[in-house]
N, C-alpha and C. Protein backbone atom coordinates (compact mmCIF):
# COMPACT_ATOMS: atom_id res chain seq x y z
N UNK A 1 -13.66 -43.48 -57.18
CA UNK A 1 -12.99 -42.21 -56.97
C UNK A 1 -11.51 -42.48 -56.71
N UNK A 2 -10.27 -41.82 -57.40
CA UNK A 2 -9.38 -41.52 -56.79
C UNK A 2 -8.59 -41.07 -56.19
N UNK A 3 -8.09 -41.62 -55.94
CA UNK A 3 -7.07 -40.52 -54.15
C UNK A 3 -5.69 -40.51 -54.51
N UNK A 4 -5.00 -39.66 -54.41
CA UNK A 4 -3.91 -39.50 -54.23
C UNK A 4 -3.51 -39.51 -52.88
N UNK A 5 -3.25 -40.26 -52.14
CA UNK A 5 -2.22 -40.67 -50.64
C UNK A 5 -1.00 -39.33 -50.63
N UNK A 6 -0.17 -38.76 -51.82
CA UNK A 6 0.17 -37.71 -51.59
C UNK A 6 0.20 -36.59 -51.42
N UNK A 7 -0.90 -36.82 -51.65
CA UNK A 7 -1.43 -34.85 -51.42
C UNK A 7 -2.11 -34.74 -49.59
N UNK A 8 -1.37 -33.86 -49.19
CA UNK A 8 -1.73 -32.82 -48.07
C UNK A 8 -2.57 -31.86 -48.19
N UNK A 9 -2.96 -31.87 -46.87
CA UNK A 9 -3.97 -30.70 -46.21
C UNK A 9 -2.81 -29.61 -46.36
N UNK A 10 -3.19 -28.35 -46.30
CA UNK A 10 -2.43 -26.72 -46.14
C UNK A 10 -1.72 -27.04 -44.52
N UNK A 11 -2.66 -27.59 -43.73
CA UNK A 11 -2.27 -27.69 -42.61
C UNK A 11 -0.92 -28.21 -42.24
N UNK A 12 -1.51 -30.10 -43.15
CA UNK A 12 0.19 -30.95 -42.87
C UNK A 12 1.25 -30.21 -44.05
N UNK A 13 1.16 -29.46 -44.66
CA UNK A 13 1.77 -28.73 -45.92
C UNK A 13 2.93 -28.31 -44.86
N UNK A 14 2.39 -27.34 -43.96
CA UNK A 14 2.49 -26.36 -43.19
C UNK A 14 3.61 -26.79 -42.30
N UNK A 15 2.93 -28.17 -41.50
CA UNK A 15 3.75 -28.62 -40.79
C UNK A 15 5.37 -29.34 -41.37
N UNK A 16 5.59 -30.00 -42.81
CA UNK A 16 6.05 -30.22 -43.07
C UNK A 16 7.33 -29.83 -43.47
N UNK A 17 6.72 -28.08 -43.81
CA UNK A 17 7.52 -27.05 -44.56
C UNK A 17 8.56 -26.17 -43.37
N UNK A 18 7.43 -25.81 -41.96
CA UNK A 18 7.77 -25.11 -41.44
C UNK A 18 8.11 -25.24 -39.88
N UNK A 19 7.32 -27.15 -39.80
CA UNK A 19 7.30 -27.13 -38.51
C UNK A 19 6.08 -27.09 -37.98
N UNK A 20 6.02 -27.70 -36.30
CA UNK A 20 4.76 -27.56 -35.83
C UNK A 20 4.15 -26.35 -35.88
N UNK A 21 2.84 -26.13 -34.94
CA UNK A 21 2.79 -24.90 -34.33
C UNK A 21 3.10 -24.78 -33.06
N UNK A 22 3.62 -23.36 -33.23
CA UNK A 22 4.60 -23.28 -31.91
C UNK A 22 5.90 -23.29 -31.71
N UNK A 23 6.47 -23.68 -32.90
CA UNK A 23 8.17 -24.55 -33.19
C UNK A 23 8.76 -22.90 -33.47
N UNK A 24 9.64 -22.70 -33.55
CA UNK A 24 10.25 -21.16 -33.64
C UNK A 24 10.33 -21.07 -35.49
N UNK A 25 10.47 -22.15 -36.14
CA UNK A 25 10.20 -21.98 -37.32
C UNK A 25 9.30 -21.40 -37.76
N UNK A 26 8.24 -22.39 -36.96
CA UNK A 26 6.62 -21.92 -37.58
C UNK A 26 6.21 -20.87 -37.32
N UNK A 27 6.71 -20.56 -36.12
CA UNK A 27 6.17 -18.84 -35.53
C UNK A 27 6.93 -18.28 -36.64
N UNK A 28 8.33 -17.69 -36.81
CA UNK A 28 8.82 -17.22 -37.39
C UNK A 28 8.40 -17.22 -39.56
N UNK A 29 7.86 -18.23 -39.62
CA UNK A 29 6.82 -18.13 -41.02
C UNK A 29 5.66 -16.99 -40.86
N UNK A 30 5.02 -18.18 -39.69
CA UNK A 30 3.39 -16.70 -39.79
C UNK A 30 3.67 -15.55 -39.30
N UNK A 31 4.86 -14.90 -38.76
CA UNK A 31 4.77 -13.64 -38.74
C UNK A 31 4.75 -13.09 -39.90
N UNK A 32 6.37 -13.81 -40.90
CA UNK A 32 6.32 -13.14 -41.87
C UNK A 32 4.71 -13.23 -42.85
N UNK A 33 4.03 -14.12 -42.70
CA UNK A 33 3.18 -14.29 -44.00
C UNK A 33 1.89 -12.94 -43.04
N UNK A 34 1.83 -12.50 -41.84
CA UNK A 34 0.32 -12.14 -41.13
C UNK A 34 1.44 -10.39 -41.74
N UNK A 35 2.72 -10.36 -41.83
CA UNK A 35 3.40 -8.79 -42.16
C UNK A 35 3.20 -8.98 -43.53
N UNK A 36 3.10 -10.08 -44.77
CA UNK A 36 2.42 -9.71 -45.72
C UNK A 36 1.14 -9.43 -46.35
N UNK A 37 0.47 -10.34 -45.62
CA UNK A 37 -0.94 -9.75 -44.98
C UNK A 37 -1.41 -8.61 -44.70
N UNK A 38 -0.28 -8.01 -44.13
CA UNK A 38 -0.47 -6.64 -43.47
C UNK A 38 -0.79 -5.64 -44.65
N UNK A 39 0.43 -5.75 -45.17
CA UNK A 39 0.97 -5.19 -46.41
C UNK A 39 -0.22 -4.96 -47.67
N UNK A 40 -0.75 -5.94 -48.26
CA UNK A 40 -1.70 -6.44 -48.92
C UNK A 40 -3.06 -5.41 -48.54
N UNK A 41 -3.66 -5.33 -47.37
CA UNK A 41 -4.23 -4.82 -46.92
C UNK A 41 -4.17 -2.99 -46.66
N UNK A 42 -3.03 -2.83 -46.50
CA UNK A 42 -2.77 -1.16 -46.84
C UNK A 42 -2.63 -0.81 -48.14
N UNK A 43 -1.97 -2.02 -48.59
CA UNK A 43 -2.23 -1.55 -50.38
C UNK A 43 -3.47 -1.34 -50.80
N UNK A 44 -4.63 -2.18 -50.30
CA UNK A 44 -5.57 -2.43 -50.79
C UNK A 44 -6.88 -1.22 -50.56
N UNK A 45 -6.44 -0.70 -48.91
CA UNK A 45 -7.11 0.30 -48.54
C UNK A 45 -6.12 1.79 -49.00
N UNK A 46 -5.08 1.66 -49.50
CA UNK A 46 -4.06 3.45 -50.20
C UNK A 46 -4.80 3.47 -51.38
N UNK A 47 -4.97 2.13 -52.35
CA UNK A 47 -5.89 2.35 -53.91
C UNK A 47 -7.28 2.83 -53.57
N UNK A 48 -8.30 2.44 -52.48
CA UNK A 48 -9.20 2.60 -52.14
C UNK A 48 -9.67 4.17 -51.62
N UNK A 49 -8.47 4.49 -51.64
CA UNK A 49 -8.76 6.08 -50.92
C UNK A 49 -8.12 6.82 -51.99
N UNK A 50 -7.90 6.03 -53.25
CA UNK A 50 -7.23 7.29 -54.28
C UNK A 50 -5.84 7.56 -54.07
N UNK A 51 -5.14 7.26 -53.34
CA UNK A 51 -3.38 7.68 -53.05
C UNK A 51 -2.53 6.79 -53.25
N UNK A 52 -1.71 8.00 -54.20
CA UNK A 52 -0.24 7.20 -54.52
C UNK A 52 0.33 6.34 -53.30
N UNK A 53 1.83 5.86 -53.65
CA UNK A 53 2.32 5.44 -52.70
C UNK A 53 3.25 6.68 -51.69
N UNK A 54 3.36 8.08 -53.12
CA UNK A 54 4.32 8.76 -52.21
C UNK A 54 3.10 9.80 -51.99
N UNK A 55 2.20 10.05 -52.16
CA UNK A 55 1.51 10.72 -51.47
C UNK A 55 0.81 9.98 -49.94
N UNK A 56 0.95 8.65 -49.69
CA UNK A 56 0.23 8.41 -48.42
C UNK A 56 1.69 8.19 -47.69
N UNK A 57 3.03 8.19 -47.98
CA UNK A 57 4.25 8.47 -47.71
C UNK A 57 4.37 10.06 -47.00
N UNK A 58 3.83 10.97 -47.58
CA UNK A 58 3.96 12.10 -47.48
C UNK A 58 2.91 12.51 -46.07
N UNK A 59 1.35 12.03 -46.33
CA UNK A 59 0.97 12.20 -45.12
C UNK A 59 1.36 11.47 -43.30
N UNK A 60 1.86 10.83 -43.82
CA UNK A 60 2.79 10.41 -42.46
C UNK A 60 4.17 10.53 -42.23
N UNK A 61 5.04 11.02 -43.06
CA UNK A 61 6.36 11.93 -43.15
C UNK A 61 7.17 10.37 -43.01
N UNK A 62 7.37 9.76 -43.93
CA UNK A 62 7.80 8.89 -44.13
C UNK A 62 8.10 8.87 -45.49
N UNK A 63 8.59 7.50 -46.31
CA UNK A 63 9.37 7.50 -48.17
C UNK A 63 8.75 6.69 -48.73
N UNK A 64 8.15 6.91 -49.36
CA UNK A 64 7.57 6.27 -50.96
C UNK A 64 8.60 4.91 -50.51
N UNK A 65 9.32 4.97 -51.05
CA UNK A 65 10.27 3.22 -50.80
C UNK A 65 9.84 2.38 -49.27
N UNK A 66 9.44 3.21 -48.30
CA UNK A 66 9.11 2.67 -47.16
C UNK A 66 7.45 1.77 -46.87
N UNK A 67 7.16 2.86 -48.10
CA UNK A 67 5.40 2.26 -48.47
C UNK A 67 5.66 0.93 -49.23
N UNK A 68 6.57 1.51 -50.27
CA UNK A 68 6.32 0.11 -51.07
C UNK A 68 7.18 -1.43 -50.28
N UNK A 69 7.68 -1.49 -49.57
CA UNK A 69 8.35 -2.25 -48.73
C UNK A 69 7.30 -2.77 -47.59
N UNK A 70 6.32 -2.05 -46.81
CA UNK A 70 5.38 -2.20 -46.72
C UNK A 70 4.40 -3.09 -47.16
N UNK A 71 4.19 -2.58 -48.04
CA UNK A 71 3.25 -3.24 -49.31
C UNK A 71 3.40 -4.36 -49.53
N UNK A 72 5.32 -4.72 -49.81
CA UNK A 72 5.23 -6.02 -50.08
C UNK A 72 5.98 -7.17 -48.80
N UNK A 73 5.26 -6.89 -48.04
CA UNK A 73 6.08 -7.80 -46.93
C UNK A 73 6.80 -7.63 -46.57
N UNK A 74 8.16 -6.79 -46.82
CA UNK A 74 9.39 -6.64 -46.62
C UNK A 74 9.67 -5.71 -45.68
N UNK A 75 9.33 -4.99 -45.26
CA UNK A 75 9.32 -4.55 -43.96
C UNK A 75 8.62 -4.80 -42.60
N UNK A 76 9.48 -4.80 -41.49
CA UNK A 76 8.93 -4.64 -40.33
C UNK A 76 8.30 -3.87 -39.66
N UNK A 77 6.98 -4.13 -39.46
CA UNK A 77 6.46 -2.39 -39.31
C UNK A 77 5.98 -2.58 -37.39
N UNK A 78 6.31 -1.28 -37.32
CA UNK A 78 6.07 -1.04 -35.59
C UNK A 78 4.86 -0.79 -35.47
N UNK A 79 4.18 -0.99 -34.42
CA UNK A 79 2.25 -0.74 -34.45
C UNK A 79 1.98 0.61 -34.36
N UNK A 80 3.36 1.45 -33.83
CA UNK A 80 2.67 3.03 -33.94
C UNK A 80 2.76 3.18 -35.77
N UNK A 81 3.21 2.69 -36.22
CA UNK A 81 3.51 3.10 -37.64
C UNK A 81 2.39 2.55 -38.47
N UNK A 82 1.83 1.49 -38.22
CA UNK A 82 0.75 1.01 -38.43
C UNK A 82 -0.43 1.62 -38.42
N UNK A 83 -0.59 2.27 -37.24
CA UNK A 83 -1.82 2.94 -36.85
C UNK A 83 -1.26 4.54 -37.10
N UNK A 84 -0.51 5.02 -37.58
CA UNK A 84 -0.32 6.72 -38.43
C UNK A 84 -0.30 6.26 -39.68
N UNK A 85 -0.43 4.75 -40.49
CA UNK A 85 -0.71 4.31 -41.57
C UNK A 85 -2.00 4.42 -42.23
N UNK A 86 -2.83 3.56 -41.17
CA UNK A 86 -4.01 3.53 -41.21
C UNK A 86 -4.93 4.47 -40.89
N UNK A 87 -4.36 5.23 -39.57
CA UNK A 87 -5.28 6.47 -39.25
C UNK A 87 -5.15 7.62 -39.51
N UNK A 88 -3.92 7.91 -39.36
CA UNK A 88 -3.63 9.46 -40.51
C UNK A 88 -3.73 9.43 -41.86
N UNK A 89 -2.78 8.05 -42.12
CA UNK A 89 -2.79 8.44 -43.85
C UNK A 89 -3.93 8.04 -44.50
N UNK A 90 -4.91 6.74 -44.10
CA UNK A 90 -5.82 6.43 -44.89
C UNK A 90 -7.27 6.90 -44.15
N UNK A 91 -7.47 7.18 -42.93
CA UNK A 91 -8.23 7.87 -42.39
C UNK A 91 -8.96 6.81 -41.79
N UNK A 92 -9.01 5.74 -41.53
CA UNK A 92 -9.73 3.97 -40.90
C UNK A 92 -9.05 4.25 -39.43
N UNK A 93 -9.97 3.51 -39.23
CA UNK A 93 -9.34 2.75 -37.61
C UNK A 93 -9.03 1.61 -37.97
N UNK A 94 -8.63 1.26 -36.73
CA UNK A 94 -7.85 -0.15 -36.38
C UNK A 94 -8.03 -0.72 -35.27
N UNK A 95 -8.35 -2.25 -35.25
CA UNK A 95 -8.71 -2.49 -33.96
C UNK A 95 -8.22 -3.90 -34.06
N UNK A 96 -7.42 -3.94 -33.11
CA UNK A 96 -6.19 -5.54 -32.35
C UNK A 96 -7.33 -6.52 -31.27
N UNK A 97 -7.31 -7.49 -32.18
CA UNK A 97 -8.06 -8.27 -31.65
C UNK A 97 -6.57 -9.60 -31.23
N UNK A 98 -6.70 -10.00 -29.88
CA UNK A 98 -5.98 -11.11 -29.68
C UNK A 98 -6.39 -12.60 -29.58
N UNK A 99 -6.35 -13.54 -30.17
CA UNK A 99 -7.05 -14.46 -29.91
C UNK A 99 -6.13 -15.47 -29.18
């Protein structure tokens, strides 16, 4: 069998790219990647319920451009905005688990 000695785990990938865990780098990565995450996931549940982007814009009095920013990582979203995302516009709950 052969091995490549250069190839990394996701883990040491991780560390390499971004820093330990814990390092202000690394924090500052997984936020952004857990807010595209986020994103991914409202997209996934707005197609699931049938709604545009400016119609689930509309039920929370917010902009079509704000959804799609959303959507793709690029915004910072506040947890009340989150949860009038999820619970007004798409009609789900939400539940914050801390580990």
């Amino acid at each position: 069998m052969n091995t490549n000695k250069n190839i990394k785990s996701f883990s040491q990938h991780l560390d390499n790219e971004y820093g330990k865990i814990g390092s202000k780098s690394r924090t500052e990565f997984e936020i952004k990647a857990k807010a595209f995450a986020i994103g991914v996931i409202i997209k996934e549940e707005r197609k699931l319920a049938n709604l545009t982007q400016e119609q689930l814009a509309e039920k929370i009095g917010a902009k079509k451009s704000f959804i799609s920013r959303i959507e793709n990582g690029h915004s910072d979203i506040q947890l009340s905005t989150l949860y009038k995302l999820i619970e007004y516009g798409l009609g789900r709950k939400i539940n914050l688990i801390i580990n």
